[in-house]
N, C-alpha and C. Protein backbone atom coordinates (compact mmCIF):
# COMPACT_ATOMS: atom_id res chain seq x y z
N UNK A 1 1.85 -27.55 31.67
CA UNK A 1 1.90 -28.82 32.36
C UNK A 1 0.51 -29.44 32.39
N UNK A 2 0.44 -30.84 32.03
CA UNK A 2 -0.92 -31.53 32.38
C UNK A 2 -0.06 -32.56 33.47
N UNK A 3 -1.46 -32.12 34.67
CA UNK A 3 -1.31 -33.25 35.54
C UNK A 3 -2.29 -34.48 35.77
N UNK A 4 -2.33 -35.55 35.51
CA UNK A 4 -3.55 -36.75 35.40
C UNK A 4 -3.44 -37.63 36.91
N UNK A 5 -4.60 -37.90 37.39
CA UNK A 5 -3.80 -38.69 38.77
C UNK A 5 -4.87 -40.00 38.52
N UNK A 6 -4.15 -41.47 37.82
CA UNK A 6 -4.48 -42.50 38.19
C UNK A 6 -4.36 -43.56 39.01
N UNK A 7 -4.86 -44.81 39.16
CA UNK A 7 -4.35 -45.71 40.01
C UNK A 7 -2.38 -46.07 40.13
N UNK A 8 -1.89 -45.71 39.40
CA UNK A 8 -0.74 -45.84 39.79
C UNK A 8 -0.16 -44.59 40.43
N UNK A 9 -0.95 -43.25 40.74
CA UNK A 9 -0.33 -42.47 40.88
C UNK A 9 -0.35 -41.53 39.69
N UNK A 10 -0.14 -39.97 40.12
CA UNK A 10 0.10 -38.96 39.47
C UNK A 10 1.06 -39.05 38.20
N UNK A 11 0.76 -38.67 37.03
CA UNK A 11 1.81 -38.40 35.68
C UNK A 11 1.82 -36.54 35.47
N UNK A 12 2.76 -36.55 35.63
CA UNK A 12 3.12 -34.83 35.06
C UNK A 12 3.69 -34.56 33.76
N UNK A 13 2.86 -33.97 32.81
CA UNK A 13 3.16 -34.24 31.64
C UNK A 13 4.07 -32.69 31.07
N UNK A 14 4.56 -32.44 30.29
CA UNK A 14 4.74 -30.81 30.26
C UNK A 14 4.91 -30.54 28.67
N UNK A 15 3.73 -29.77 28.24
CA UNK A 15 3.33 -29.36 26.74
C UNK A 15 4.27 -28.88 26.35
N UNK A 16 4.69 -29.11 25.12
CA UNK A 16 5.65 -28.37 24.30
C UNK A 16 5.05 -27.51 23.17
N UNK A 17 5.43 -26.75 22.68
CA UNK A 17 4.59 -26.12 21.80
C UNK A 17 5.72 -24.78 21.36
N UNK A 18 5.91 -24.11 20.20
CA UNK A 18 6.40 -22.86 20.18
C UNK A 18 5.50 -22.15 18.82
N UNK A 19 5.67 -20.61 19.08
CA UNK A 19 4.97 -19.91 18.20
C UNK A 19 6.10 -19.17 17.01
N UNK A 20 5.76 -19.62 15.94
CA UNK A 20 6.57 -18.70 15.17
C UNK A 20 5.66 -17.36 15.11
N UNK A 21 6.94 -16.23 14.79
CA UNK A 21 6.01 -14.87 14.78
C UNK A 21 5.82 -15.00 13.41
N UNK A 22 4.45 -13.73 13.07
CA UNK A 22 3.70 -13.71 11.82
C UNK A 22 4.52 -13.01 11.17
N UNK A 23 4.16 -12.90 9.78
CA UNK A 23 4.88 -12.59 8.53
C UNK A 23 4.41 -11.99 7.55
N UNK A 24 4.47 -10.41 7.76
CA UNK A 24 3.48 -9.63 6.68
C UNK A 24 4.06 -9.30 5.20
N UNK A 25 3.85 -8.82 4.71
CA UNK A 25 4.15 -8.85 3.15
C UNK A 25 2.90 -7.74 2.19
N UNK A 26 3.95 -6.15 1.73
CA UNK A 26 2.85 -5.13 1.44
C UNK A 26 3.40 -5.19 0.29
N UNK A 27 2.04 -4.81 0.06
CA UNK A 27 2.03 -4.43 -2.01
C UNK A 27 1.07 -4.23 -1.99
N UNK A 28 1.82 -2.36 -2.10
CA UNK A 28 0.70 -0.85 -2.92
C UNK A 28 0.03 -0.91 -1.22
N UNK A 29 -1.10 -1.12 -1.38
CA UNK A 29 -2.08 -0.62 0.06
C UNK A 29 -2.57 -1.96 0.54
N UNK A 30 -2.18 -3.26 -0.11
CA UNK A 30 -2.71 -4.48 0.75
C UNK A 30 -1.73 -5.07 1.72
N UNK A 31 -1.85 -5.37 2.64
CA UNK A 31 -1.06 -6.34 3.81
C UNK A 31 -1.34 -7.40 3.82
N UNK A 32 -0.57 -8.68 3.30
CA UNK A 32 -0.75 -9.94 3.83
C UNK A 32 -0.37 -10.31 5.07
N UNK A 33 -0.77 -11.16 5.95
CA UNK A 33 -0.56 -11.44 7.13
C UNK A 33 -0.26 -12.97 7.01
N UNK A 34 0.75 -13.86 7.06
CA UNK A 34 0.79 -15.36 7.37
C UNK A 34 1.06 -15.45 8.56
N UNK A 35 0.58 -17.04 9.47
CA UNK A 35 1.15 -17.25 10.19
C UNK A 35 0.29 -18.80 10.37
N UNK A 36 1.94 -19.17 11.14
CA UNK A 36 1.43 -21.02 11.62
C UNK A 36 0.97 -21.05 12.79
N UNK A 37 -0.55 -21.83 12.84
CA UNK A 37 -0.94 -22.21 14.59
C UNK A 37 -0.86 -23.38 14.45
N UNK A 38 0.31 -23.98 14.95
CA UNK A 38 0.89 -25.58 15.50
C UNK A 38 -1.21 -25.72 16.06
N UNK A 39 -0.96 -25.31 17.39
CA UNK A 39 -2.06 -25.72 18.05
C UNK A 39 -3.36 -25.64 17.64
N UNK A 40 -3.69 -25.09 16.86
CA UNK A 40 -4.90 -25.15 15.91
C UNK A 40 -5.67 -24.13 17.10
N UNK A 41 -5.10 -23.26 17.56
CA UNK A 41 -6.46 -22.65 18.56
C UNK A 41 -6.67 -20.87 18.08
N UNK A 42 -8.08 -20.71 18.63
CA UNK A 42 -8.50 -19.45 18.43
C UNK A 42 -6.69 -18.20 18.04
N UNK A 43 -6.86 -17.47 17.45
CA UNK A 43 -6.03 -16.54 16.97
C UNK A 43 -6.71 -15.20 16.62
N UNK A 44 -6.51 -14.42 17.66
CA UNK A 44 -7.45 -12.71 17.32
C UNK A 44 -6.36 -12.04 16.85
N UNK A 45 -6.83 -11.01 15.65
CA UNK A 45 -5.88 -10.37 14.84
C UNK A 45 -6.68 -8.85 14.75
N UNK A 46 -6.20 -7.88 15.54
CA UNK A 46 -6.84 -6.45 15.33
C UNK A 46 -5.90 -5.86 14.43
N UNK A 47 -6.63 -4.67 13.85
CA UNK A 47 -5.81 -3.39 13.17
C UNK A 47 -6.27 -2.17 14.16
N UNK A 48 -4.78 -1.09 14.70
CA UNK A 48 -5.48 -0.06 15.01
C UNK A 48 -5.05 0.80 13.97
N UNK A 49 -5.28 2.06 14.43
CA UNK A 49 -5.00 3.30 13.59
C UNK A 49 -4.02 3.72 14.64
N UNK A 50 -3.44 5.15 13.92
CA UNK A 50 -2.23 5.67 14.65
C UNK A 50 -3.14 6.12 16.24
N UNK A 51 -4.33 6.72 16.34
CA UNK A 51 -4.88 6.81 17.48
C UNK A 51 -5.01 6.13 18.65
N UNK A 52 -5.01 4.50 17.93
CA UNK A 52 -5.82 3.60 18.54
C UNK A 52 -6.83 2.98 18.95
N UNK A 53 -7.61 3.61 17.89
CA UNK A 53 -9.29 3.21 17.37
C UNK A 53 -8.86 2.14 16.23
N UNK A 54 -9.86 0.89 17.25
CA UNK A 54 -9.98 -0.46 16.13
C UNK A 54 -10.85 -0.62 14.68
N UNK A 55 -9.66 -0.75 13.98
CA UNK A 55 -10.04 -0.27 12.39
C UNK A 55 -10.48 -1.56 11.27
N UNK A 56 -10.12 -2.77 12.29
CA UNK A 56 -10.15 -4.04 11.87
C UNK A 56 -9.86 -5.29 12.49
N UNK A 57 -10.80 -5.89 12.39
CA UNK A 57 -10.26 -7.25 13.28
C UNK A 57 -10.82 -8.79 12.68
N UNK A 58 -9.98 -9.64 12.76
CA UNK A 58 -10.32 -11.22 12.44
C UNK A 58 -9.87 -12.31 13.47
N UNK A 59 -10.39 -13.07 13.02
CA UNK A 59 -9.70 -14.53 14.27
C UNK A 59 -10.06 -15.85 13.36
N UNK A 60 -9.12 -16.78 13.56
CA UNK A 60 -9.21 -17.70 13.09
C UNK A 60 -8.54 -19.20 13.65
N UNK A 61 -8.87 -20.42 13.82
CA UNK A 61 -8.63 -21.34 14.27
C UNK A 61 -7.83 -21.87 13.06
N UNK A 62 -7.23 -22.35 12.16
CA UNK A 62 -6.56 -22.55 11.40
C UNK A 62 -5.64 -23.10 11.44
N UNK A 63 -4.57 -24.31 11.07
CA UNK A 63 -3.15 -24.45 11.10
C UNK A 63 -2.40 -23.10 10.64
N UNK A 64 -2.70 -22.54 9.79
CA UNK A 64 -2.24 -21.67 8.68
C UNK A 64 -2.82 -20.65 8.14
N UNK A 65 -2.38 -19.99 8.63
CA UNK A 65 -3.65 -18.52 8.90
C UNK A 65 -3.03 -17.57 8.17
N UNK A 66 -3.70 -16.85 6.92
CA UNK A 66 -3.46 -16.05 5.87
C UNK A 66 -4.64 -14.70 6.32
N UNK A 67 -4.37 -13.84 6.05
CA UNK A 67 -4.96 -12.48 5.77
C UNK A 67 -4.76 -11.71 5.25
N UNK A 68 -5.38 -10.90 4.18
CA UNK A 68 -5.26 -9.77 3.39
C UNK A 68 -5.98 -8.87 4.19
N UNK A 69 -5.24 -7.49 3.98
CA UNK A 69 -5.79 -6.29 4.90
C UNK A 69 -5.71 -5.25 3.89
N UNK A 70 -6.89 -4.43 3.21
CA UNK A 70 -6.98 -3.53 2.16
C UNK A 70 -7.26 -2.31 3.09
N UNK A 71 -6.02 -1.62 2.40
CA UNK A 71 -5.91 -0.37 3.35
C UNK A 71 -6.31 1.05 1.81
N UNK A 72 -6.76 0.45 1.39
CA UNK A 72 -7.10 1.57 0.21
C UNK A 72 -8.40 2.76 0.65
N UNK A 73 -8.97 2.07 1.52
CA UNK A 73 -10.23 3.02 1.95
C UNK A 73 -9.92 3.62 2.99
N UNK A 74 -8.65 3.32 3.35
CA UNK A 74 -8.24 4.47 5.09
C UNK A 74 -7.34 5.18 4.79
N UNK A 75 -7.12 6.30 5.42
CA UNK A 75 -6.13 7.15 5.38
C UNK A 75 -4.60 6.86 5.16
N UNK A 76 -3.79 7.09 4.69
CA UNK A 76 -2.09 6.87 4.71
C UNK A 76 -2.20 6.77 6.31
N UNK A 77 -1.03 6.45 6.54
CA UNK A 77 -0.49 6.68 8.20
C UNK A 77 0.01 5.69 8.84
N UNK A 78 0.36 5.50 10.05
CA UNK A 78 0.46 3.94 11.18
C UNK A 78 -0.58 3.74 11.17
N UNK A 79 -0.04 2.19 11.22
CA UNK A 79 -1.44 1.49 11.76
C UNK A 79 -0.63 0.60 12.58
N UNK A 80 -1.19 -0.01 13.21
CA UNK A 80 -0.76 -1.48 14.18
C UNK A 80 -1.30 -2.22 14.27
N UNK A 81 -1.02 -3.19 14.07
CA UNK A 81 -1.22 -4.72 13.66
C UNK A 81 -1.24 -5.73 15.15
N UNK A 82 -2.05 -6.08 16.20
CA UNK A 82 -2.07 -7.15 17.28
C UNK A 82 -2.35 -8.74 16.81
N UNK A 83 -1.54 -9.33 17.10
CA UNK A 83 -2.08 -11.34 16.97
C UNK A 83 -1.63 -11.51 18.27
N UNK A 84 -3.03 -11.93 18.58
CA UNK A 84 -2.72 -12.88 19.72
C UNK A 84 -2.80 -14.51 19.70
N UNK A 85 -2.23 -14.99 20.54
CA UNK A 85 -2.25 -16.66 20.17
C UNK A 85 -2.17 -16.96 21.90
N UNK A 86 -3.11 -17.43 22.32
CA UNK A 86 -3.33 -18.21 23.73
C UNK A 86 -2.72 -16.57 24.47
N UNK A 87 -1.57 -16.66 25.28
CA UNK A 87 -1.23 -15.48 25.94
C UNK A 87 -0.37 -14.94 25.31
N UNK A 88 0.18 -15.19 24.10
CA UNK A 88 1.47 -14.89 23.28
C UNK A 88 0.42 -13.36 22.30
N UNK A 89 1.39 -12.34 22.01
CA UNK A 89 0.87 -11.51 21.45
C UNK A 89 2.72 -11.09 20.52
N UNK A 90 1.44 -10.65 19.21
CA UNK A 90 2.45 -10.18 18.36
C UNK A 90 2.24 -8.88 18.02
N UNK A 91 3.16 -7.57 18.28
CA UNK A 91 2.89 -6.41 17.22
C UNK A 91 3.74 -6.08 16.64
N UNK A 92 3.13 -5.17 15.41
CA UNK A 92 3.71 -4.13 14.38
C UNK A 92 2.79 -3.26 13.78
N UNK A 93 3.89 -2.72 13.59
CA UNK A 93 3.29 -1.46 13.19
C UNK A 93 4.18 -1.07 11.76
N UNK A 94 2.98 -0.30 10.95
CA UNK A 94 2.89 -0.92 9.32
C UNK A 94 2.99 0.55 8.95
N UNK A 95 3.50 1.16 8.04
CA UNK A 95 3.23 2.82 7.27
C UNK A 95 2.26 2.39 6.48
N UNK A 96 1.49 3.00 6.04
CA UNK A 96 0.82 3.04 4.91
C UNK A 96 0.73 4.24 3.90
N UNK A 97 1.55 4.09 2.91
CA UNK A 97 1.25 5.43 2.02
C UNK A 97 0.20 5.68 0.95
């Protein structure tokens, strides 16, 4: 909600906005990551490991936010994948062989 209060009185406005979830795509040991930010705002993207030690991370302001994630130098295993967008968070979790 935006609220503005001018001479005529208060306007209550109420933002619309929705997030599509991201969209990965593997081949061999790389992960692509797409995803649309309508809102054009900050977007943090971690990798953990099956432990949960951060193995990778990016952010990007973007309409259209692409990432490749080369998993050739880490071990096979889970990993998990976080996007966050404003308070909206996305996970998965990826095998890697």
């Amino acid at each position: 909600w935006t609220i503005t209060k001018s001479n005529k009185g208060l306007v209550i406005e109420e933002l619309f906005y929705f997030l599509i979830k991201p969209w990965y795509k593997t081949e061999k040991r790389k992960v692509e990551l797409f995803l649309t930010n309508f809102r054009m705002i900050k977007t943090k993207i971690r990798v953990y490991d099956s432990y949960g030690i951060l193995v990778g991370e990016s952010s990007s302001s973007e309409m259209v936010v692409k990432k490749v994630f080369d998993f050739s130098q880490v071990p096979p295993g889970k990993y998990r994948v976080e996007v966050k967008i404003d308070e909206q968070m996305f996970l998965e979790e990826l095998k890697i062989s």
